[in-house]
PDB file of N, CA and C in Angstrom:
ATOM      1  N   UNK A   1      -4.163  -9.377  14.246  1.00  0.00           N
ATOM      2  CA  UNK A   1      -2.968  -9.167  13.451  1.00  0.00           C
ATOM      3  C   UNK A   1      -3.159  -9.788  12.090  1.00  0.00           C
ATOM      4  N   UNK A   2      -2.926  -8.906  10.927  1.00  0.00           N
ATOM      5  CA  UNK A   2      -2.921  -9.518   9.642  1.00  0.00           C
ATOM      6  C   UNK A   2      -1.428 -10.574   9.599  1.00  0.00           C
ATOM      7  N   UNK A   3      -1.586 -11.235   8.598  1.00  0.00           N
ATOM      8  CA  UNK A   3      -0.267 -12.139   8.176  1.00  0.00           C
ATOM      9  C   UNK A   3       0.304 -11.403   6.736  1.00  0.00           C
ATOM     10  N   UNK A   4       1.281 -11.980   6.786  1.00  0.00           N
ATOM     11  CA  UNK A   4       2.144 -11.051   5.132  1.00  0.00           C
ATOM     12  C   UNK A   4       1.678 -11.631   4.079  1.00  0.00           C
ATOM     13  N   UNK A   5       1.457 -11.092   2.530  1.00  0.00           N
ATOM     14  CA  UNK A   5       0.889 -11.405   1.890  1.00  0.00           C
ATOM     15  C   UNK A   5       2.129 -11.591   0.794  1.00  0.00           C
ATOM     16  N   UNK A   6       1.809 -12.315  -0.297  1.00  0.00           N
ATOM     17  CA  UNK A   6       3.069 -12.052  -0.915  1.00  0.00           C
ATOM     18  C   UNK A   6       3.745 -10.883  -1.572  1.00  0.00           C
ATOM     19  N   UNK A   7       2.873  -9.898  -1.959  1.00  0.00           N
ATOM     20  CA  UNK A   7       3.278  -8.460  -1.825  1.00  0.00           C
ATOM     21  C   UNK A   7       3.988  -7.620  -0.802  1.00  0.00           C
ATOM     22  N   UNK A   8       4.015  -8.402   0.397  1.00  0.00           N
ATOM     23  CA  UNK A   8       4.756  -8.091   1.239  1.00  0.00           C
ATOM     24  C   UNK A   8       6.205  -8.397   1.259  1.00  0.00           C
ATOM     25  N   UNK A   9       6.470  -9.585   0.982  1.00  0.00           N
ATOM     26  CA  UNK A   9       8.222  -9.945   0.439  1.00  0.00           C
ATOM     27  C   UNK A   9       9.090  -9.296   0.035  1.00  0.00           C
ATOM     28  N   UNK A  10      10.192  -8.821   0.827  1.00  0.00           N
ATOM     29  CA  UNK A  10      11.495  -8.697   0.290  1.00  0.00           C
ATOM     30  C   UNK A  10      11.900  -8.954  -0.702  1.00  0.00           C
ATOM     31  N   UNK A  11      12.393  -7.916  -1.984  1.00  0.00           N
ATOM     32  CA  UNK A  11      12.907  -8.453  -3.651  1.00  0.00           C
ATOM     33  C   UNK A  11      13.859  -9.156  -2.840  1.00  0.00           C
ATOM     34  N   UNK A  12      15.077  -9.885  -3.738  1.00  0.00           N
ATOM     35  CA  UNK A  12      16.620 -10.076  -3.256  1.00  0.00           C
ATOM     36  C   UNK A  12      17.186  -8.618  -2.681  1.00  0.00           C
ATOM     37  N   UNK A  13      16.806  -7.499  -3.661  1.00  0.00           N
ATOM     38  CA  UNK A  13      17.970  -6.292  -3.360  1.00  0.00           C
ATOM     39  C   UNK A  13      17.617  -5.687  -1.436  1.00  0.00           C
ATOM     40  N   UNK A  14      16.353  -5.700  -1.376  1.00  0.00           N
ATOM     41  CA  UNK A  14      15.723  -5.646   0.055  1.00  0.00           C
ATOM     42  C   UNK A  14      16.212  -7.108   1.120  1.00  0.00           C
ATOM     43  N   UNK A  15      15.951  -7.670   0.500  1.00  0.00           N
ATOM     44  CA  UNK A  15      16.708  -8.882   1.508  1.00  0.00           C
ATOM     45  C   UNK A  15      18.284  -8.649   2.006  1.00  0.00           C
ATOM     46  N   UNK A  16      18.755  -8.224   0.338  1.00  0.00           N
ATOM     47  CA  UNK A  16      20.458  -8.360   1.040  1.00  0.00           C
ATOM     48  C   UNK A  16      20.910  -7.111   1.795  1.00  0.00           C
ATOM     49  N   UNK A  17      19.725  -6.114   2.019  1.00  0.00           N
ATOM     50  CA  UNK A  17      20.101  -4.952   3.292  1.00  0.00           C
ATOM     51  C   UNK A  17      19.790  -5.301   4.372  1.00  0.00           C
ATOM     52  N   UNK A  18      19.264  -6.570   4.710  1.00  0.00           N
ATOM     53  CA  UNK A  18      18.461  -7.087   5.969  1.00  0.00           C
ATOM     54  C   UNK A  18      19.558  -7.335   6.936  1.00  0.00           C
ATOM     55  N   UNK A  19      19.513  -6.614   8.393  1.00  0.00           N
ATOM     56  CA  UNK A  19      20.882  -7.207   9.295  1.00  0.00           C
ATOM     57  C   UNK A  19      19.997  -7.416  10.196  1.00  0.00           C
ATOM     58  N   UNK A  20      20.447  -8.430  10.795  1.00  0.00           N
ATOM     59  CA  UNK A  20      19.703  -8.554  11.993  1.00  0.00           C
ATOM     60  C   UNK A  20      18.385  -8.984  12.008  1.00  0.00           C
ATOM     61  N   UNK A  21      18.110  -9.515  11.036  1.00  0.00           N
ATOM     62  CA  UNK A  21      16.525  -9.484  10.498  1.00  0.00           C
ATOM     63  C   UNK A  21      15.561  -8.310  10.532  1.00  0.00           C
ATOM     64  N   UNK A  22      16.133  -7.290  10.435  1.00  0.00           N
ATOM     65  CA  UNK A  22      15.618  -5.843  10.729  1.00  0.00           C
ATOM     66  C   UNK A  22      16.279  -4.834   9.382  1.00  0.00           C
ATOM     67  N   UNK A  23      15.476  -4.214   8.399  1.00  0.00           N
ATOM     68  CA  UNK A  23      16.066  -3.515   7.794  1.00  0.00           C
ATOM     69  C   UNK A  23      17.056  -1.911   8.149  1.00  0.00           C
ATOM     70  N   UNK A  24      18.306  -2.267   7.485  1.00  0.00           N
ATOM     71  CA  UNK A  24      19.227  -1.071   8.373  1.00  0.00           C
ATOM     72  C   UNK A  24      19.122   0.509   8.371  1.00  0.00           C
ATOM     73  N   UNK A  25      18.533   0.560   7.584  1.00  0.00           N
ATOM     74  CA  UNK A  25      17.788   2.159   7.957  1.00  0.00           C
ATOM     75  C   UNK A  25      16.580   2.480   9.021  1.00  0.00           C
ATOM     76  N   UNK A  26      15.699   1.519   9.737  1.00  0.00           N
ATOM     77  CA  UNK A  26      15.317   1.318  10.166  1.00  0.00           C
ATOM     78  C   UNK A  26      15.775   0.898  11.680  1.00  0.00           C
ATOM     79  N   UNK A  27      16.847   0.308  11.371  1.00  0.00           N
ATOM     80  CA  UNK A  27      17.696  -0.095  12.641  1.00  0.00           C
ATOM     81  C   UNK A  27      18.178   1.142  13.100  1.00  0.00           C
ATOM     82  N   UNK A  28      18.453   2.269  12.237  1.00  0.00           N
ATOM     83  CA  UNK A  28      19.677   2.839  12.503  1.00  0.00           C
ATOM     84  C   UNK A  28      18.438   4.397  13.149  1.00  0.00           C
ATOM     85  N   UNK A  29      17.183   4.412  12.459  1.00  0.00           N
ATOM     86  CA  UNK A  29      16.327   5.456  13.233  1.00  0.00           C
ATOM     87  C   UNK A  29      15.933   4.695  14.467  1.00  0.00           C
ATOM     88  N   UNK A  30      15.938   3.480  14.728  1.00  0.00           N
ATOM     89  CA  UNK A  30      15.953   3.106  16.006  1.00  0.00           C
ATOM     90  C   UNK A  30      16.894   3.673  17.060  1.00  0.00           C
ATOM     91  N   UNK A  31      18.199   3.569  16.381  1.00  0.00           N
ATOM     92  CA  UNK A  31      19.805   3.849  17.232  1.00  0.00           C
ATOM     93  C   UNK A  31      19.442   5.281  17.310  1.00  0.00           C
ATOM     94  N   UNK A  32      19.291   6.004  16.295  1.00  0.00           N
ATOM     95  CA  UNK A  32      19.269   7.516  16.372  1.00  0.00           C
ATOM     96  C   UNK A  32      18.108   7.863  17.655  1.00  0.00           C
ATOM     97  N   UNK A  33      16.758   7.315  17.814  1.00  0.00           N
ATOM     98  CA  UNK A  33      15.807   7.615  18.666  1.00  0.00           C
ATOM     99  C   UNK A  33      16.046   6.972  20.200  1.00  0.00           C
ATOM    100  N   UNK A  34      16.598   6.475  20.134  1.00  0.00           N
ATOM    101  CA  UNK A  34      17.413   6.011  21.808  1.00  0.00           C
ATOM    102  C   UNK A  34      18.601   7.011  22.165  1.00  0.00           C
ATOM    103  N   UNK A  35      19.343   6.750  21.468  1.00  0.00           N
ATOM    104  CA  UNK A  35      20.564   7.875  21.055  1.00  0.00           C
ATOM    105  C   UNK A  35      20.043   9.639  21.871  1.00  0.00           C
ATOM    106  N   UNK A  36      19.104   9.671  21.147  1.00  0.00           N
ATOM    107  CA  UNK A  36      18.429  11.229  21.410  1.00  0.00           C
ATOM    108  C   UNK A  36      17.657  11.331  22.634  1.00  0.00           C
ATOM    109  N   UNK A  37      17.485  10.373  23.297  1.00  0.00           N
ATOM    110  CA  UNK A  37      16.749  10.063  24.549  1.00  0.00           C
ATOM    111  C   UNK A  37      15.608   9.996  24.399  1.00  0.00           C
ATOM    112  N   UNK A  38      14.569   9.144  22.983  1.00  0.00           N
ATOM    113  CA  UNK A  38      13.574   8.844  23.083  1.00  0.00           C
ATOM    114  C   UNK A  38      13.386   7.248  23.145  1.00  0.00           C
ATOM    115  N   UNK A  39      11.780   6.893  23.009  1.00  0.00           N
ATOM    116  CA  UNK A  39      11.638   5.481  23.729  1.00  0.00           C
ATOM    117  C   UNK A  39      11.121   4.927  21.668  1.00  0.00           C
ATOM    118  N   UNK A  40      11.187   4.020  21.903  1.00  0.00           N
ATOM    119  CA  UNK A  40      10.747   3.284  20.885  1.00  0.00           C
ATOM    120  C   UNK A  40       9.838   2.131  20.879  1.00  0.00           C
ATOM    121  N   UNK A  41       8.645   2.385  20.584  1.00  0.00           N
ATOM    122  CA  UNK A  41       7.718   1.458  21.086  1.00  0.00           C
ATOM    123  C   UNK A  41       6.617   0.760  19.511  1.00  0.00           C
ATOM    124  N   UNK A  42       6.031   0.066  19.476  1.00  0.00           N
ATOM    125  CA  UNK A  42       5.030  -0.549  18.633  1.00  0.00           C
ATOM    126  C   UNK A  42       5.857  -0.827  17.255  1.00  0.00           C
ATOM    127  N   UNK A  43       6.925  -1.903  17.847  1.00  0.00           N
ATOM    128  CA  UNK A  43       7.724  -2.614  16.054  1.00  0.00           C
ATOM    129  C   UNK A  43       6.534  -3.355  15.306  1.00  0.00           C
ATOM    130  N   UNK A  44       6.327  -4.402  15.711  1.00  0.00           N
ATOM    131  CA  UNK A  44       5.329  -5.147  14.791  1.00  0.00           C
ATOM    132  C   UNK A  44       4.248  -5.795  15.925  1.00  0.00           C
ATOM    133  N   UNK A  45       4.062  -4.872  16.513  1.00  0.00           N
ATOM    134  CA  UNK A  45       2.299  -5.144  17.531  1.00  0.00           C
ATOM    135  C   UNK A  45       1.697  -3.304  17.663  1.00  0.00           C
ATOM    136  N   UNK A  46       0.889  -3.474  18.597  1.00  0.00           N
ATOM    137  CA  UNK A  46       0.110  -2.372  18.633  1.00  0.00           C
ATOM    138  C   UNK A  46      -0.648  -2.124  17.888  1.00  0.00           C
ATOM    139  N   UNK A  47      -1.783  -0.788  18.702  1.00  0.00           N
ATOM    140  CA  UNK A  47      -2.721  -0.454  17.977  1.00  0.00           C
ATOM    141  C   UNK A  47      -2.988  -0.126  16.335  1.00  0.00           C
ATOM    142  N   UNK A  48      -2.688  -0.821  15.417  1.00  0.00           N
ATOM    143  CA  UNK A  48      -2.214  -0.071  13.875  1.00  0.00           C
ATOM    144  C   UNK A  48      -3.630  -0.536  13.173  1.00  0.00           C
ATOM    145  N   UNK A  49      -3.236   0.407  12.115  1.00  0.00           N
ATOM    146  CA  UNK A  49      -4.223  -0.238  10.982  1.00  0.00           C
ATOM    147  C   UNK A  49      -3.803  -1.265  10.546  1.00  0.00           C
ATOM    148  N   UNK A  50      -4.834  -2.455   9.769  1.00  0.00           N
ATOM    149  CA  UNK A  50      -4.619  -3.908   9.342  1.00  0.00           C
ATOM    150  C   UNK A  50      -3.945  -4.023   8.286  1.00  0.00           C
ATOM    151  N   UNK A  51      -4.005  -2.607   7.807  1.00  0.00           N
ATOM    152  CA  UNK A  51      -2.432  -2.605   6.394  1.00  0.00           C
ATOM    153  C   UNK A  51      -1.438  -1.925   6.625  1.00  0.00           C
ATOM    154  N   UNK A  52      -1.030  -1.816   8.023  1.00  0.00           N
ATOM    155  CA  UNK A  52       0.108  -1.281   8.312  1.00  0.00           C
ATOM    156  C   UNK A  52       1.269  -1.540   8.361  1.00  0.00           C
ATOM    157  N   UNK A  53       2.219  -0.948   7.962  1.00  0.00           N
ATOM    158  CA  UNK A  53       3.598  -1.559   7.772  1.00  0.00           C
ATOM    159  C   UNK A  53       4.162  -2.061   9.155  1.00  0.00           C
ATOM    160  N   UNK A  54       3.937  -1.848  10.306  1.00  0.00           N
ATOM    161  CA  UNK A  54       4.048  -2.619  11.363  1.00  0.00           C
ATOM    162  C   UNK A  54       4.241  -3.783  11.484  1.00  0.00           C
ATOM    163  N   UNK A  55       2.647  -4.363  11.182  1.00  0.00           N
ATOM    164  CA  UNK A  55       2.843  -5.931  10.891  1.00  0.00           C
ATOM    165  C   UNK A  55       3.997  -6.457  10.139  1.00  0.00           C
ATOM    166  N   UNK A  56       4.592  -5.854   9.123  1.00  0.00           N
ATOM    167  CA  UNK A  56       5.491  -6.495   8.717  1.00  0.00           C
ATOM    168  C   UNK A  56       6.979  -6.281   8.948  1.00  0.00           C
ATOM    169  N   UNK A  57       6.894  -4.970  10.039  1.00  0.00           N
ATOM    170  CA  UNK A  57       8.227  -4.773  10.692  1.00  0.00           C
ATOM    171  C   UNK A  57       9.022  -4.383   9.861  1.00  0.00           C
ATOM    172  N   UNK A  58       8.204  -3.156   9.356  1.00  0.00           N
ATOM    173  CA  UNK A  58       8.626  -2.035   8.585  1.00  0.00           C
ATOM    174  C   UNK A  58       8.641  -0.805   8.879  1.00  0.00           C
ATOM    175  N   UNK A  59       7.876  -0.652  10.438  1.00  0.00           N
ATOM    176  CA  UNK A  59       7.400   0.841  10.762  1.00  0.00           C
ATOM    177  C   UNK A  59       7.808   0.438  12.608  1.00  0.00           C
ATOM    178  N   UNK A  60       8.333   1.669  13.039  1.00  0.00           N
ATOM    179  CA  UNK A  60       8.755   1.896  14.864  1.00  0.00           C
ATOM    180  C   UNK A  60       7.600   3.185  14.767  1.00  0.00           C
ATOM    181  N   UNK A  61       7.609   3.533  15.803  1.00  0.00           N
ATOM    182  CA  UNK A  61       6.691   4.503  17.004  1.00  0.00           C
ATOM    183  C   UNK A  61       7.847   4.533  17.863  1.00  0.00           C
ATOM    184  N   UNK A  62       8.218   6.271  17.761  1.00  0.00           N
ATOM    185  CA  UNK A  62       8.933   6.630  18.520  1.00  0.00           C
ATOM    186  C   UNK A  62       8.179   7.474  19.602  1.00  0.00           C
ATOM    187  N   UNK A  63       8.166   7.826  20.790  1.00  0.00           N
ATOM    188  CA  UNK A  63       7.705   8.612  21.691  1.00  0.00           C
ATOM    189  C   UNK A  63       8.437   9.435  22.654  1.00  0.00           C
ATOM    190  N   UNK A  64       8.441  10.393  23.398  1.00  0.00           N
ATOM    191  CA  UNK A  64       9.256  11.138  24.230  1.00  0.00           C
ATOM    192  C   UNK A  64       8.849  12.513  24.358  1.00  0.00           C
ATOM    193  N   UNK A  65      10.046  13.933  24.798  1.00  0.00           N
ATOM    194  CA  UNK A  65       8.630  14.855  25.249  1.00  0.00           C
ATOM    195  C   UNK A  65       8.344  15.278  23.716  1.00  0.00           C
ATOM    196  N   UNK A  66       7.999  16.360  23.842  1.00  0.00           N
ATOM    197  CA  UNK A  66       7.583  17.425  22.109  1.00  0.00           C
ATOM    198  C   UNK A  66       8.892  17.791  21.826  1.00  0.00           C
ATOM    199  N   UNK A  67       9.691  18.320  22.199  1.00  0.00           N
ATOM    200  CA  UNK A  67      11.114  18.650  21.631  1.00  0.00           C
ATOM    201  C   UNK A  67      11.941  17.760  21.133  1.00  0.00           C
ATOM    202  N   UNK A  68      11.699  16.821  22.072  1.00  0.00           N
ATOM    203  CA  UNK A  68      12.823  15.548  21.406  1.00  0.00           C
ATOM    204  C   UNK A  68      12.120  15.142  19.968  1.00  0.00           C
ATOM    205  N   UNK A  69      10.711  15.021  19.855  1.00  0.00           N
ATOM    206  CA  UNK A  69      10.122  14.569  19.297  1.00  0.00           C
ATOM    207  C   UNK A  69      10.116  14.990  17.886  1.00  0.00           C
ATOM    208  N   UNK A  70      10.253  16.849  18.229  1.00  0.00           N
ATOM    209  CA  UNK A  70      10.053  17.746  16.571  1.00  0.00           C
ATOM    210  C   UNK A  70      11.400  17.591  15.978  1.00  0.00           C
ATOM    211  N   UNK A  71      12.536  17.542  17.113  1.00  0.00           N
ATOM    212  CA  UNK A  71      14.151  17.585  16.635  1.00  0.00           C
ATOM    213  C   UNK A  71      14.328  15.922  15.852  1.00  0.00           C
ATOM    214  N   UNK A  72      13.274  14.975  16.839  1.00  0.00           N
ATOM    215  CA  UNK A  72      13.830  13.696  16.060  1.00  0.00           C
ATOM    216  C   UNK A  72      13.223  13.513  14.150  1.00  0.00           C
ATOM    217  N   UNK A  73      11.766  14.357  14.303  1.00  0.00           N
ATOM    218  CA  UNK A  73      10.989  14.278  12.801  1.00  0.00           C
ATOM    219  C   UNK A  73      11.971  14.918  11.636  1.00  0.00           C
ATOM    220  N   UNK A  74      12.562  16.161  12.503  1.00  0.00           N
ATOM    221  CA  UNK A  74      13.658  17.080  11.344  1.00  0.00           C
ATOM    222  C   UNK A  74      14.647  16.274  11.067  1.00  0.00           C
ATOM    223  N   UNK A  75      14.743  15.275  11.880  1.00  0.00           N
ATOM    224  CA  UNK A  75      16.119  14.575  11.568  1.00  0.00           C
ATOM    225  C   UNK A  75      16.019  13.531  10.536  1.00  0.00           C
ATOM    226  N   UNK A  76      14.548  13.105  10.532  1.00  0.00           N
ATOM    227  CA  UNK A  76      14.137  11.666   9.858  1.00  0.00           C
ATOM    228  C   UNK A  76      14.044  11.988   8.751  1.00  0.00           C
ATOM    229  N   UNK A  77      13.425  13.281   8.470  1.00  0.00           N
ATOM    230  CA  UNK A  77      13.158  13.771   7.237  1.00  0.00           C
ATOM    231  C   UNK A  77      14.781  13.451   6.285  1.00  0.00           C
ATOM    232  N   UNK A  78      15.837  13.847   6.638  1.00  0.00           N
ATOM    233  CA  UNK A  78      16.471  13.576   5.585  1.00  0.00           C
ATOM    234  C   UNK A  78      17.224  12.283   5.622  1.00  0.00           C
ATOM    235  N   UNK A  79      16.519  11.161   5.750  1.00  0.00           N
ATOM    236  CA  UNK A  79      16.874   9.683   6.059  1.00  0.00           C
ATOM    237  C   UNK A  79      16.014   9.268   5.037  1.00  0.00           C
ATOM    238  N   UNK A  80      14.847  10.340   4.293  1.00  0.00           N
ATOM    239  CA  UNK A  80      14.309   9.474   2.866  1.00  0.00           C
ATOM    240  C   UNK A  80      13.336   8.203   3.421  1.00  0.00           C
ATOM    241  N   UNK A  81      12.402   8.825   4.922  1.00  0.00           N
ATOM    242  CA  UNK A  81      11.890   7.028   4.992  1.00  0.00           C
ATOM    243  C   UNK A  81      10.438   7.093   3.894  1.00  0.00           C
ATOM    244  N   UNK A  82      10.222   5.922   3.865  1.00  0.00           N
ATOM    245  CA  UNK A  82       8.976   5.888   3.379  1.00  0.00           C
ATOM    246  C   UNK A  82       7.659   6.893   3.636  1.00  0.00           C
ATOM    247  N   UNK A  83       7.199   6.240   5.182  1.00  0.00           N
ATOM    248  CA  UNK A  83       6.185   7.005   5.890  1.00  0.00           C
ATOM    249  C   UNK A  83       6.688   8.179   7.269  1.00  0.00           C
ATOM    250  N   UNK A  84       6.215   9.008   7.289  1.00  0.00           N
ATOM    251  CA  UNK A  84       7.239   9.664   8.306  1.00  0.00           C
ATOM    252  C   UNK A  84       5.915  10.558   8.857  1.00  0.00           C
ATOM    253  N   UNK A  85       5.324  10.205  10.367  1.00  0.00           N
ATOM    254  CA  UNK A  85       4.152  11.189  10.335  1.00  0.00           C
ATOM    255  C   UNK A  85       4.318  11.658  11.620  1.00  0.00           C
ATOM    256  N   UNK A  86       4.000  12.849  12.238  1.00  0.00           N
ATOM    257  CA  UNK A  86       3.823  13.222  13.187  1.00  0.00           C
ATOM    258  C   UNK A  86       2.866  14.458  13.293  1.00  0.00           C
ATOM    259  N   UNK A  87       2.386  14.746  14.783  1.00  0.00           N
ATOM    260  CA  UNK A  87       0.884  15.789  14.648  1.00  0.00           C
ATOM    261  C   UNK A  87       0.135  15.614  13.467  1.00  0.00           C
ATOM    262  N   UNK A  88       0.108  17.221  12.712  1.00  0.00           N
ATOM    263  CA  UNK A  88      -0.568  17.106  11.238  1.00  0.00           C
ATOM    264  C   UNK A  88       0.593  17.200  10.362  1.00  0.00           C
ATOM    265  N   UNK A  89       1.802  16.465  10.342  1.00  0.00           N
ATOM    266  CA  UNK A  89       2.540  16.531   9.240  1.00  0.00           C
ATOM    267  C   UNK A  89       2.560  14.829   8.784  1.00  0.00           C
ATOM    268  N   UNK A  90       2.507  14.486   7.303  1.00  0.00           N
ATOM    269  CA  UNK A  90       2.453  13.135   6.792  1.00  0.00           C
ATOM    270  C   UNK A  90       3.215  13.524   5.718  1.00  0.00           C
ATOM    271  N   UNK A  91       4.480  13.129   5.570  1.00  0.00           N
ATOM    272  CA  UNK A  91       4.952  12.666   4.319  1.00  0.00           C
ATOM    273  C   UNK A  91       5.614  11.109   4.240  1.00  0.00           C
ATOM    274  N   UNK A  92       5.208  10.995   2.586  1.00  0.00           N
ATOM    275  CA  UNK A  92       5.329   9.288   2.581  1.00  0.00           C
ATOM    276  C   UNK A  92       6.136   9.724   0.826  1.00  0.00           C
ATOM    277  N   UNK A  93       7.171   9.032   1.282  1.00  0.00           N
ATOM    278  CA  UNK A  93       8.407   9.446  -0.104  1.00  0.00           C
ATOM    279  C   UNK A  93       8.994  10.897  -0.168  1.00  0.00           C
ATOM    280  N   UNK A  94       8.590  10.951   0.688  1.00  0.00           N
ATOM    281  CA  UNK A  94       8.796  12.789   0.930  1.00  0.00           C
ATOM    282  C   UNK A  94       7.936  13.512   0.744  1.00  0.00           C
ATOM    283  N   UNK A  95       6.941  13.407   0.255  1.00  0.00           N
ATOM    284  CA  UNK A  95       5.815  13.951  -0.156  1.00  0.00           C
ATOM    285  C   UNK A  95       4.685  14.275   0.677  1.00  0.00           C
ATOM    286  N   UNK A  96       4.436  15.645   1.027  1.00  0.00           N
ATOM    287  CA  UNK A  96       3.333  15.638   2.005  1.00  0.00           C
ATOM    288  C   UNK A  96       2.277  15.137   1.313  1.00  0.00           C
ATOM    289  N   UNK A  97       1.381  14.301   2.078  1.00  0.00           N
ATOM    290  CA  UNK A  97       0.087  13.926   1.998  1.00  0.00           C
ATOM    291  C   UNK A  97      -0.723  14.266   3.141  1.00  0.00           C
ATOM    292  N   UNK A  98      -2.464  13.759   2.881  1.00  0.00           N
ATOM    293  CA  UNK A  98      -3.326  14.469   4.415  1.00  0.00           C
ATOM    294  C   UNK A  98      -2.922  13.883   5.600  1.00  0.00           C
ATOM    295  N   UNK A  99      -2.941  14.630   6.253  1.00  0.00           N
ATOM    296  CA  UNK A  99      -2.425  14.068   7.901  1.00  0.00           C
ATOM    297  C   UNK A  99      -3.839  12.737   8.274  1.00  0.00           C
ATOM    298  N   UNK A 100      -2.976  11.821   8.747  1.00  0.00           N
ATOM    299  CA  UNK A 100      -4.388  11.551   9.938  1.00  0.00           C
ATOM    300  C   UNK A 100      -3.790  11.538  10.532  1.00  0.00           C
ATOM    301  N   UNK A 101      -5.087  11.055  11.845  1.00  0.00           N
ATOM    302  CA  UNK A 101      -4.939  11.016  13.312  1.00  0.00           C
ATOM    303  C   UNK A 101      -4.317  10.321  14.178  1.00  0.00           C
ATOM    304  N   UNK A 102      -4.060  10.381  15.556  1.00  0.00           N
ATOM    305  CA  UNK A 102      -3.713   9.603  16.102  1.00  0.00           C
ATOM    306  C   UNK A 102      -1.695   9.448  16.701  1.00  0.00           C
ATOM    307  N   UNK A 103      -1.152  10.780  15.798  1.00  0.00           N
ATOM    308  CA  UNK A 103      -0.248  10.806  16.020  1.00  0.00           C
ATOM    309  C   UNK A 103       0.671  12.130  16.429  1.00  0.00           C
ATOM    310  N   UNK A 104      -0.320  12.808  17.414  1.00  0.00           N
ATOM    311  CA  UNK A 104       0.116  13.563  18.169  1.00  0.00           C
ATOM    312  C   UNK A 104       1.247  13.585  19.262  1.00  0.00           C
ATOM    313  N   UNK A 105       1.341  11.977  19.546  1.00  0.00           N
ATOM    314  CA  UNK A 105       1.976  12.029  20.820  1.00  0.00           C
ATOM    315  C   UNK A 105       3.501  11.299  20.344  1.00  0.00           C
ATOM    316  N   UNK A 106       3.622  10.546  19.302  1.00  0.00           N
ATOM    317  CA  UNK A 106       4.647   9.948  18.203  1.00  0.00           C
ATOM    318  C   UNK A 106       5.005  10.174  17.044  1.00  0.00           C
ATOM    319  N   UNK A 107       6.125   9.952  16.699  1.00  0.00           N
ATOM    320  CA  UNK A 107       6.863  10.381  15.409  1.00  0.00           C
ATOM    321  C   UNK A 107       6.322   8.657  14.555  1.00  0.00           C
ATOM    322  N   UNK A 108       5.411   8.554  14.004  1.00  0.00           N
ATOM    323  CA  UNK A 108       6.052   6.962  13.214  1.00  0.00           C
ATOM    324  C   UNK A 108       6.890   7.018  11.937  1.00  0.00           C
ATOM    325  N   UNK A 109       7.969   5.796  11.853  1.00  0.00           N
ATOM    326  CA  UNK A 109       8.903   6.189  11.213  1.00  0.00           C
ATOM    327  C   UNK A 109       8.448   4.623  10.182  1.00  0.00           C
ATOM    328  N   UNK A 110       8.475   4.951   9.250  1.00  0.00           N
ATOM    329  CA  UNK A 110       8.397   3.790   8.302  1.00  0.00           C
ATOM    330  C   UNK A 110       9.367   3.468   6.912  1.00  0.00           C
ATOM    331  N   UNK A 111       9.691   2.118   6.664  1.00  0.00           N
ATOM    332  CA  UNK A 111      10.629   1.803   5.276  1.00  0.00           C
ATOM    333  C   UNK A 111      10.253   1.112   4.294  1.00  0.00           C
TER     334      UNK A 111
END
């Protein structure tokens, strides 16, 4: 596991959305992916890359069957997250970029 760097820090304006020690858009694609009857797994552990927003408990892994899964990505999409990837679709700001791998079987949702 990497540690946070100071580039990693919360401005003030990011801090004062913090509830729960969890940012609330983030909280709230959590609520939405339980809500919909999926599981939510890998907050800030799991298999990730060493610059992944994970570590800093910025990014969930949602999982469940393929339907729940494509209905939950259409939904995320207009929640504006940061990273939003599933199969071969990657957009990060909204913006498609190249897919990678590894996320066939999860939606990851990032802020």
């Amino acid at each position: 596991m990497t540690t946070a760097t100071q580039d990693d820090q919360l401005t003030p304006d990011e801090l004062a959305a913090v509830h729960g020690g969890m940012n609330e858009q983030l909280f709230r694609a959590m609520q939405h992916a339980v809500g919909s009857g999926l599981n939510v797994h890998w907050i800030a552990s799991g298999p990730h890359y060493p610059n992944s927003r994970h570590w800093v408990g910025r990014a969930i892994d949602v999982d469940g069957s393929p339907s729940g899964l494509a209905a939950y990505f259409k939904w995320a999409k207009g929640t504006h997250p940061a990273e939003l990837i599933y199969k071969n679709q990657f957009l990060r700001n909204g913006h498609p970029v190249h897919p990678i791998g590894g996320h066939e079987t999860h939606v990851h949702y990032s802020v």
